[in-house]
C-alpha atoms as a PDB file:
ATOM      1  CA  UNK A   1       0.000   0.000   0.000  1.00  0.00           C
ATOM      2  CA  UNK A   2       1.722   3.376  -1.104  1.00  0.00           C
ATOM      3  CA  UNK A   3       0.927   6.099   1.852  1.00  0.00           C
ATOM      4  CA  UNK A   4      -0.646   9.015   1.342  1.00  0.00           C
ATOM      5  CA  UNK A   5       1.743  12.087   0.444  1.00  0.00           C
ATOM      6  CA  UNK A   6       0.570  14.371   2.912  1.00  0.00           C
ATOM      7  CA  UNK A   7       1.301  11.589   6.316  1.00  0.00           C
ATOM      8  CA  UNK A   8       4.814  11.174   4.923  1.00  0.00           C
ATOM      9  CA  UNK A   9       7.498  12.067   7.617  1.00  0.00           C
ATOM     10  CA  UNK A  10      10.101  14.749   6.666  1.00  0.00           C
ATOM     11  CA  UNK A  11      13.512  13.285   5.853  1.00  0.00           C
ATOM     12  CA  UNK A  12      14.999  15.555   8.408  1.00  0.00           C
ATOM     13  CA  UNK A  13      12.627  14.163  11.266  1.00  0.00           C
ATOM     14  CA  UNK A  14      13.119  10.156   9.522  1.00  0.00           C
ATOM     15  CA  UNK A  15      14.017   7.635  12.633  1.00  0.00           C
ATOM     16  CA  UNK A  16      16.687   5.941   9.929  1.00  0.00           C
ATOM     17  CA  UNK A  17      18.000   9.764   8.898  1.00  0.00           C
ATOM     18  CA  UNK A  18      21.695   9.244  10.360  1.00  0.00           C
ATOM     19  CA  UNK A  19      22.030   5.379   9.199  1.00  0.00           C
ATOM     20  CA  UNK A  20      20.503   5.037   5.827  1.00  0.00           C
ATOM     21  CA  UNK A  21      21.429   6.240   1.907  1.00  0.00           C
ATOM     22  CA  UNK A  22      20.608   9.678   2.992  1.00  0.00           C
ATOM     23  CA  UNK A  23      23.145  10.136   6.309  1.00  0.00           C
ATOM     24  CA  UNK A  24      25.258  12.219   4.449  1.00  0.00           C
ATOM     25  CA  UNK A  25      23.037  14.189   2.546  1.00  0.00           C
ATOM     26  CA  UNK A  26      23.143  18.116   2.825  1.00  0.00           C
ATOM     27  CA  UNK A  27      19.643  19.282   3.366  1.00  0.00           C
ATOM     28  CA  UNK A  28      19.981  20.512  -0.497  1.00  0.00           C
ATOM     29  CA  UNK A  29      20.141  17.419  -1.013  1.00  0.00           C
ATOM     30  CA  UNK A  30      17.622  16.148   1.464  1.00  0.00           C
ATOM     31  CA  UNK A  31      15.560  18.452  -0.401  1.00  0.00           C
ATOM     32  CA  UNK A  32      16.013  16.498  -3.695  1.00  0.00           C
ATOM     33  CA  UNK A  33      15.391  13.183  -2.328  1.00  0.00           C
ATOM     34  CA  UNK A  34      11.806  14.404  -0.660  1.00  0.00           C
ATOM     35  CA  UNK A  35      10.823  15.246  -4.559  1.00  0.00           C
ATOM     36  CA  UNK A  36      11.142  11.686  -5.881  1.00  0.00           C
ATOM     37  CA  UNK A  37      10.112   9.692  -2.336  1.00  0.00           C
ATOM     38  CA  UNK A  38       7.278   7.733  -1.548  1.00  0.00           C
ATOM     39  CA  UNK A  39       6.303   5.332   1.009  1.00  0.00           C
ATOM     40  CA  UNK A  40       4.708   1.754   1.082  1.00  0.00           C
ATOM     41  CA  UNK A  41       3.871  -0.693   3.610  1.00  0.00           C
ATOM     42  CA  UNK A  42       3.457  -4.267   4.076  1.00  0.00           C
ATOM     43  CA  UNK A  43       1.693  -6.599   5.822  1.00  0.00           C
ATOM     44  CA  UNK A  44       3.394  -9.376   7.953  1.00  0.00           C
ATOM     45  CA  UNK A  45       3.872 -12.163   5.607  1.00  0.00           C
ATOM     46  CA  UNK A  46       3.176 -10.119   2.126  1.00  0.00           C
ATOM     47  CA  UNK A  47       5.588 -10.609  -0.726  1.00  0.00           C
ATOM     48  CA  UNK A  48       7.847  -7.261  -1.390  1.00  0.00           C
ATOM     49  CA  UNK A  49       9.681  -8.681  -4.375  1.00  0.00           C
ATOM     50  CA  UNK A  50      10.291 -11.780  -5.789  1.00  0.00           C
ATOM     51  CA  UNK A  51      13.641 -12.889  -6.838  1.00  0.00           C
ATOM     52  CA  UNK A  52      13.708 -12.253 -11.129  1.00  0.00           C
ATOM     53  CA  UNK A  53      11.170  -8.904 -10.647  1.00  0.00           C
ATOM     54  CA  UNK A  54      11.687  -5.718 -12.450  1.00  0.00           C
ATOM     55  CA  UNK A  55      13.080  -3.114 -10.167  1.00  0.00           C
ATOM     56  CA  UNK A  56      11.386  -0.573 -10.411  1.00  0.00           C
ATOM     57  CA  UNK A  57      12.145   1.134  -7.326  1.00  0.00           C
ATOM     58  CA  UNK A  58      14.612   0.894  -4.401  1.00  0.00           C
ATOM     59  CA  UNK A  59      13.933   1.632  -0.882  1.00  0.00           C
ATOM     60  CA  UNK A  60      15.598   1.785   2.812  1.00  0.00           C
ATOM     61  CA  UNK A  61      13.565  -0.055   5.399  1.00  0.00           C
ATOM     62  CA  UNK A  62      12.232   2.477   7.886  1.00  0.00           C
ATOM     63  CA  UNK A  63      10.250   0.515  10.122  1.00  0.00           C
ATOM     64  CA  UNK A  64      10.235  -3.243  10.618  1.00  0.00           C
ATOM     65  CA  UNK A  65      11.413  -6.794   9.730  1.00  0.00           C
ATOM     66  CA  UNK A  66      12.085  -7.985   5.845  1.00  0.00           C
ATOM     67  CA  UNK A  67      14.186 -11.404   4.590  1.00  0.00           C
ATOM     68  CA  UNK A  68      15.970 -12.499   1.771  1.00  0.00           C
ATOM     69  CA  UNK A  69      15.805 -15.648   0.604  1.00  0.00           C
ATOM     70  CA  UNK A  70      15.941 -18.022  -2.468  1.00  0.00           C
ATOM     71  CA  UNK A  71      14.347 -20.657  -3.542  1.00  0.00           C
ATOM     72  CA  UNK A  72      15.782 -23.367  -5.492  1.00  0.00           C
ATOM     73  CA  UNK A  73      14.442 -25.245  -8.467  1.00  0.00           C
ATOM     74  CA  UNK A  74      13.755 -28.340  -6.114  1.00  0.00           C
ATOM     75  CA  UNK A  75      11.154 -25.941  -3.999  1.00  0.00           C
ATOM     76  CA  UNK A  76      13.948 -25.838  -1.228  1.00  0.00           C
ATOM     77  CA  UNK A  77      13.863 -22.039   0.298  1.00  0.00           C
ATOM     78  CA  UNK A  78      17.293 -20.966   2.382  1.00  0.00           C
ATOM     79  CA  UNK A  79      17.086 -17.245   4.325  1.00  0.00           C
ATOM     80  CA  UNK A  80      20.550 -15.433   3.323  1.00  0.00           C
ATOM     81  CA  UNK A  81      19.497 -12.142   4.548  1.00  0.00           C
ATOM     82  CA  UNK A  82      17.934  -9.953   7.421  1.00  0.00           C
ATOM     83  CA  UNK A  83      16.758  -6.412   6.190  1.00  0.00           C
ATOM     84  CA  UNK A  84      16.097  -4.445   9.538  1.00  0.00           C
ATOM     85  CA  UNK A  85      15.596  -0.532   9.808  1.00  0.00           C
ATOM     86  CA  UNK A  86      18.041   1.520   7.539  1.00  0.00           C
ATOM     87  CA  UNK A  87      18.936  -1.469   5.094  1.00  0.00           C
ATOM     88  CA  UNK A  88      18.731  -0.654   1.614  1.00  0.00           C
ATOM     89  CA  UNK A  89      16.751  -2.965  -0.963  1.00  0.00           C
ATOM     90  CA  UNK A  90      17.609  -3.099  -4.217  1.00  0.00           C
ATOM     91  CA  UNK A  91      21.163  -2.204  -6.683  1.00  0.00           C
ATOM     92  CA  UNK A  92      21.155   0.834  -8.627  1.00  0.00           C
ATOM     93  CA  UNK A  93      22.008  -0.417 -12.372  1.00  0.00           C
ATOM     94  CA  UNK A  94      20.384  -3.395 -11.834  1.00  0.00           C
ATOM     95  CA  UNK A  95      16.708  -4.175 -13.629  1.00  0.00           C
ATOM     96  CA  UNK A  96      15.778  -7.295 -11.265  1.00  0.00           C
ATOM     97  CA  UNK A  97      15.716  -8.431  -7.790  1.00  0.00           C
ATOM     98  CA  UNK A  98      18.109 -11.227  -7.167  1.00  0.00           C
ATOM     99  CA  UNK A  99      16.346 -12.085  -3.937  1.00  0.00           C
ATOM    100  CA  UNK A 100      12.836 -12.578  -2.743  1.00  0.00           C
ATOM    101  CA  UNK A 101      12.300 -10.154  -0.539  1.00  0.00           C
ATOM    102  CA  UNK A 102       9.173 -10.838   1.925  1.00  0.00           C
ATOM    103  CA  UNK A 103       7.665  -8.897   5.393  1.00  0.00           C
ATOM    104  CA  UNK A 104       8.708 -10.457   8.649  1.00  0.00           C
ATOM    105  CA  UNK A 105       6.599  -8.026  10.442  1.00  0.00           C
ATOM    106  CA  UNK A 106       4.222  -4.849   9.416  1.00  0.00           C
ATOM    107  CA  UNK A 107       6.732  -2.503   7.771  1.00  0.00           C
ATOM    108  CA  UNK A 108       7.336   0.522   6.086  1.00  0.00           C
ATOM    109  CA  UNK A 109       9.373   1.345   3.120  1.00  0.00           C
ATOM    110  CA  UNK A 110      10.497   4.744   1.951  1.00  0.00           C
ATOM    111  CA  UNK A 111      11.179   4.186  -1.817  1.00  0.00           C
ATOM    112  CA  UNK A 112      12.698   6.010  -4.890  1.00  0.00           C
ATOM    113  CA  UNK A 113      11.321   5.353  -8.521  1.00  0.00           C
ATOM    114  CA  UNK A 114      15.502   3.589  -9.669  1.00  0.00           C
ATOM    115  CA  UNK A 115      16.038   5.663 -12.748  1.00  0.00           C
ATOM    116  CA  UNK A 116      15.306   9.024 -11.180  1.00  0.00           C
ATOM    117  CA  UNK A 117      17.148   7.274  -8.178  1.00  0.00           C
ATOM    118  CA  UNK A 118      19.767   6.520 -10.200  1.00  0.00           C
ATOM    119  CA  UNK A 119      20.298  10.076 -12.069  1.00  0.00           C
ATOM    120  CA  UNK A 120      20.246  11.424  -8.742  1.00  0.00           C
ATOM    121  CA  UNK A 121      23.396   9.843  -7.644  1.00  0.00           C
ATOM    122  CA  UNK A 122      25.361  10.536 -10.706  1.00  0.00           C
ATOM    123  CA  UNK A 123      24.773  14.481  -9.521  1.00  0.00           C
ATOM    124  CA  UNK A 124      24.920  13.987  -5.650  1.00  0.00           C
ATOM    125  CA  UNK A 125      28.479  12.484  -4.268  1.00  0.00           C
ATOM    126  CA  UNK A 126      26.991  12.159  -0.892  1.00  0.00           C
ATOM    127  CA  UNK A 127      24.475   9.160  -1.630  1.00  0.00           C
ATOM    128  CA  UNK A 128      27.146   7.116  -3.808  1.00  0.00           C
ATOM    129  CA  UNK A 129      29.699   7.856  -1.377  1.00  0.00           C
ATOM    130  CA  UNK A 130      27.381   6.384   1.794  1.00  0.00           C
ATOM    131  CA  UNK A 131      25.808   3.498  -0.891  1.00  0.00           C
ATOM    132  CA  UNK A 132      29.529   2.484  -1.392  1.00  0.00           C
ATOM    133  CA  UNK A 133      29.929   2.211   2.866  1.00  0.00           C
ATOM    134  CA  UNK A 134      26.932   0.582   3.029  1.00  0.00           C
ATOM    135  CA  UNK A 135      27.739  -2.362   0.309  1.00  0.00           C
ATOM    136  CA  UNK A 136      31.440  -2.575   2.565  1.00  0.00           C
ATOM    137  CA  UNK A 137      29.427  -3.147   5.297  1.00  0.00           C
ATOM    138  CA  UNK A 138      27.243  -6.153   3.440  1.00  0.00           C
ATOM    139  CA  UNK A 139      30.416  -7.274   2.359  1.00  0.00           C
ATOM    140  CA  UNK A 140      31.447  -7.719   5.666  1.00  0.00           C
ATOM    141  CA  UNK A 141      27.955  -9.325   7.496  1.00  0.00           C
ATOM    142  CA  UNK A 142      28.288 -11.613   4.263  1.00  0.00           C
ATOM    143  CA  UNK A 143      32.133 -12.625   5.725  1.00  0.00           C
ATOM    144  CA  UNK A 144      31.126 -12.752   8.859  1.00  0.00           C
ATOM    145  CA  UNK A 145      28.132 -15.016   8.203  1.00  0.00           C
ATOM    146  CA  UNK A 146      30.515 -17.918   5.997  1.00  0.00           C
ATOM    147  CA  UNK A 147      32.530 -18.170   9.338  1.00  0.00           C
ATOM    148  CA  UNK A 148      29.061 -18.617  11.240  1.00  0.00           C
ATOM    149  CA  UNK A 149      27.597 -21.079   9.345  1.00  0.00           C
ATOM    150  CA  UNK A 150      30.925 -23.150   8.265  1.00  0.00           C
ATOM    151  CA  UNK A 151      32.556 -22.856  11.755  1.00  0.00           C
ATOM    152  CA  UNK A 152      30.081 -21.863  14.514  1.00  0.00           C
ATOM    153  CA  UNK A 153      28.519 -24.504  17.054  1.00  0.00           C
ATOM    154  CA  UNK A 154      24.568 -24.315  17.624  1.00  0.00           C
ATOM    155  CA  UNK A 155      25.102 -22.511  20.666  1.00  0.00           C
ATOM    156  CA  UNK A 156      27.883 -19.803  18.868  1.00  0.00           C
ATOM    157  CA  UNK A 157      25.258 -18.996  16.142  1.00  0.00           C
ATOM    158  CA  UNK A 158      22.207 -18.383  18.675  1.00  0.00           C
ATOM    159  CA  UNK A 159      24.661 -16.267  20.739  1.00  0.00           C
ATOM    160  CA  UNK A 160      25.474 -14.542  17.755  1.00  0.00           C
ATOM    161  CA  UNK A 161      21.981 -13.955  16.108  1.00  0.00           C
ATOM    162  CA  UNK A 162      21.106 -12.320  19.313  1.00  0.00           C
ATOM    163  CA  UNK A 163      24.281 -10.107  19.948  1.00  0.00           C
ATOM    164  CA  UNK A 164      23.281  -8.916  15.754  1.00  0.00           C
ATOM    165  CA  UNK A 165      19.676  -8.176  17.291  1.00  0.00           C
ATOM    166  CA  UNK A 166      20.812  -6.308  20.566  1.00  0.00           C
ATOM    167  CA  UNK A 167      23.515  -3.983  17.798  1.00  0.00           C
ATOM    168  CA  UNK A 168      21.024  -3.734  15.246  1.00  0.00           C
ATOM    169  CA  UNK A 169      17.695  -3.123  17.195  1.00  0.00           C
ATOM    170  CA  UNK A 170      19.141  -0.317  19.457  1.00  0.00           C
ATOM    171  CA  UNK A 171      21.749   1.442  17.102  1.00  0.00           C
ATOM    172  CA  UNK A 172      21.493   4.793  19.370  1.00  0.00           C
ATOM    173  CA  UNK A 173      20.659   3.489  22.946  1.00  0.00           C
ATOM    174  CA  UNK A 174      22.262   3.323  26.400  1.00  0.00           C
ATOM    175  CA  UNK A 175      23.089   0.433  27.375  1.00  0.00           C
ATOM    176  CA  UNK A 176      20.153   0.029  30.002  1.00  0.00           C
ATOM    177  CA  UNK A 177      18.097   0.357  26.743  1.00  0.00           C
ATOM    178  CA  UNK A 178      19.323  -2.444  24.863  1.00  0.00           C
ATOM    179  CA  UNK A 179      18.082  -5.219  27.431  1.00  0.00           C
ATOM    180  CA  UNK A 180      14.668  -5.325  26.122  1.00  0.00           C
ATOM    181  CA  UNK A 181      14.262  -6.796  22.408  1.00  0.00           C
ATOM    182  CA  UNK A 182      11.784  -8.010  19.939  1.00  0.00           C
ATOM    183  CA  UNK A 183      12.374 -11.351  18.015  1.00  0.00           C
ATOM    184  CA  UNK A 184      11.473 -10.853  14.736  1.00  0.00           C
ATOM    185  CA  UNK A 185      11.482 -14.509  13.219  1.00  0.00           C
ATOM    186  CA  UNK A 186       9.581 -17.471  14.999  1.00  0.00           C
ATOM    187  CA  UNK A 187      12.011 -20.112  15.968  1.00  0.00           C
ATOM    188  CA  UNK A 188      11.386 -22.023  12.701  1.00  0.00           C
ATOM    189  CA  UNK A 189      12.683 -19.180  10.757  1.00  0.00           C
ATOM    190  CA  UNK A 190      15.682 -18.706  13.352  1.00  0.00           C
ATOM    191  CA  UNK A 191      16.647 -22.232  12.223  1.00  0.00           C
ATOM    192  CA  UNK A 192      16.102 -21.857   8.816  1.00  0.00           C
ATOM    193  CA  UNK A 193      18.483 -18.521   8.662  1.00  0.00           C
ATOM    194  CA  UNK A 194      20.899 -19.901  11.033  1.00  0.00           C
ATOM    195  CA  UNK A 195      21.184 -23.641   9.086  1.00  0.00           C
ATOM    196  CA  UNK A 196      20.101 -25.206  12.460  1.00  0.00           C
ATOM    197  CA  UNK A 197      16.909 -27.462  13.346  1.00  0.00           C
ATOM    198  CA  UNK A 198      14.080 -26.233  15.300  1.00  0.00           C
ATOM    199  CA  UNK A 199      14.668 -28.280  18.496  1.00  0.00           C
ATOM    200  CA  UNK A 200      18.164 -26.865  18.405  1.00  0.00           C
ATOM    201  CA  UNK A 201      16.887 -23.937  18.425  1.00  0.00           C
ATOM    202  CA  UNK A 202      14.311 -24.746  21.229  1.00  0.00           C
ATOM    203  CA  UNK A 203      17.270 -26.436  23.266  1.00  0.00           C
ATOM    204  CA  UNK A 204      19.835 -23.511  23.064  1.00  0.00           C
ATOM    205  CA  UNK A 205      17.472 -21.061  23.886  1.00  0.00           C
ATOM    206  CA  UNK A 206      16.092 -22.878  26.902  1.00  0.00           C
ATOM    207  CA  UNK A 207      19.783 -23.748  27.816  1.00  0.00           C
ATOM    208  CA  UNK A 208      20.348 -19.268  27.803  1.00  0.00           C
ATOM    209  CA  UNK A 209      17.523 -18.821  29.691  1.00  0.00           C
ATOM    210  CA  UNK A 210      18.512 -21.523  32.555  1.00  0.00           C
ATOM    211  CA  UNK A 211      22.182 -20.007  32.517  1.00  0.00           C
ATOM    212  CA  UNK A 212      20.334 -16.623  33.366  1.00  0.00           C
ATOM    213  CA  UNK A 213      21.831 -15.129  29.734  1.00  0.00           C
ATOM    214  CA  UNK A 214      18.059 -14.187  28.372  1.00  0.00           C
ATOM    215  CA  UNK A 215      15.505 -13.779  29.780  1.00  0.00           C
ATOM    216  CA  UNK A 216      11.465 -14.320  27.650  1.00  0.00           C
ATOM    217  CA  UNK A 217       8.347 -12.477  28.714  1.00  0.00           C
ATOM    218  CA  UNK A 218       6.496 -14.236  25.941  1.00  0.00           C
ATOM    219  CA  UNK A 219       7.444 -16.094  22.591  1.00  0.00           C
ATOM    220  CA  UNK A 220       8.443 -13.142  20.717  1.00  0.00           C
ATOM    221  CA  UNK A 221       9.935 -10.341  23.924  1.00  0.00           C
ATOM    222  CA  UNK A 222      13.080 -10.603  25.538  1.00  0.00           C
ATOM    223  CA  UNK A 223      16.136  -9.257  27.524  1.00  0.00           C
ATOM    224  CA  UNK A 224      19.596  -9.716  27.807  1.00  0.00           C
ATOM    225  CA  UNK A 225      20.502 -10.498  30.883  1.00  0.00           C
ATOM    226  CA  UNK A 226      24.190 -11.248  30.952  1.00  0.00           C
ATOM    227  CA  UNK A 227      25.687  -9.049  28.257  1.00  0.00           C
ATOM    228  CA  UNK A 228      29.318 -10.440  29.275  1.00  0.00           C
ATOM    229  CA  UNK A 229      28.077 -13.886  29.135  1.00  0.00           C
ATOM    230  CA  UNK A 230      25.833 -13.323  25.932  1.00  0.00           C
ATOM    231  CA  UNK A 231      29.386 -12.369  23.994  1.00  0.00           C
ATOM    232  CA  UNK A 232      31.312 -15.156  25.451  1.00  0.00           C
ATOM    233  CA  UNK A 233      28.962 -17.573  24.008  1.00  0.00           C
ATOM    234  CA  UNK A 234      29.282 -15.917  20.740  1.00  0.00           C
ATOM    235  CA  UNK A 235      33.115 -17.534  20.333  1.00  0.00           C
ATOM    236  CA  UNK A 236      34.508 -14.087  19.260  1.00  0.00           C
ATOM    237  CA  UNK A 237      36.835 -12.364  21.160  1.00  0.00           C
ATOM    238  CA  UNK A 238      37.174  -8.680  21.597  1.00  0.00           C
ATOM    239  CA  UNK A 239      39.361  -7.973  18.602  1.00  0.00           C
ATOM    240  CA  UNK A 240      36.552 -10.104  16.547  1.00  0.00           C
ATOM    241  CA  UNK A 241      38.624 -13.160  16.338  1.00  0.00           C
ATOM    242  CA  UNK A 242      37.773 -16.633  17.417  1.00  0.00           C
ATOM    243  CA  UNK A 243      38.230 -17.510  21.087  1.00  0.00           C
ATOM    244  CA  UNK A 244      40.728 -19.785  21.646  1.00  0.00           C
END
């Protein structure tokens, strides 16, 4: 559903203004990007984009829960990708999708038309500079994520899917803040993202919250607990390596 023009939120008041394509936009250039915006929204469980579309647009995710996936010619579906608030969907110069794309949760995206998109970035340095950062930074989840999924026990990649939640979820927030979280995938989707079963999932969760790590107030709200523990379980030390 597109949203009506006159409900959509200034750039300069946007909850994703310092952390999406537009953080290092002048507000000339803000300016320019309010002319071509619009916004849509999904239902939980609607389609965005499926993997072969015509892109017509691109968009950053301002509110909510999106995933990538793929599905193979066998029917077999594997989740590559979270999109959470400030990700970017879509590749300027690029005519398809190469993922499906679907809602995790109600969300909001603030899209550009891609040609006019596109133009706009040949004239304005700021947004090609920060969509260059931002594909370094996929680049490096994407690194990250071989060594979780070739090298990681069960308990390493839980541990780690939450410590991406409590970083992602509360980008800006004190500490205190960052103890109460939303899970955004049911635990069948956890295991289907993290290459795990769904009683592994069920065990190493239950194990956290015996060991006092997490803590549930229902099936989908939680806290951390133990941050010191929480990173420990992760198997990364402090400089990022493996623990040893």
């Amino acid at each position: 559903m597109t949203v009506d023009l006159l409900s959509r939120q200034n750039c300069s008041d946007c909850p994703i203004r310092h952390r999406a394509v537009c953080a290092r936009c002048s507000p000339e250039e803000l300016d320019q990007l309010e002319r071509l915006k619009t916004y849509k929204s999904f239902k939980a469980g609607d389609p965005i984009l499926w993997r072969g579309d015509t892109l017509t647009y691109v968009a950053s995710l301002v509110e909510g829960v999106a995933t990538l996936g793929k599905t193979m010619e066998d029917g077999r579906t594997q989740m590559v990708g979270l999109l959470l608030p400030s990700d970017f969907i879509g590749r300027p110069g690029r005519s398809e999708i190469d993922f499906d794309v679907v809602a995790v949760t109600d969300l909001t995206l603030c899209c550009f038309q891609r040609k006019p998109f596109e133009a706009l970035i040949g004239s304005t340095p700021h947004i090609a500079q920060r969509l260059v950062e931002m594909a370094l930074d996929e680049l490096d989840v994407a690194r990250e994520w071989m060594l979780l999924l070739g090298r990681k026990t069960a308990r390493e990649k839980i541990a780690t899917f939450i410590n991406m939640l409590v970083q992602r979820q509360h980008l800006s927030g004190a500490e205190n803040d960052k103890r109460a979280l939303v899970l955004p995938l049911t635990q069948e989707q956890i295991a289907n993202y993290l290459g795990l079963t769904l009683e592994t999932v069920s065990r190493q969760l239950s194990a956290m919250k015996k060991e006092g790590i997490v803590q549930f107030s229902d099936r989908r709200h939680f806290e951390v607990v133990d941050f010191p523990a929480l990173h420990m379980a992760t198997g990364d030390d402090s400089d990022g390596g493996m623990l040893v």
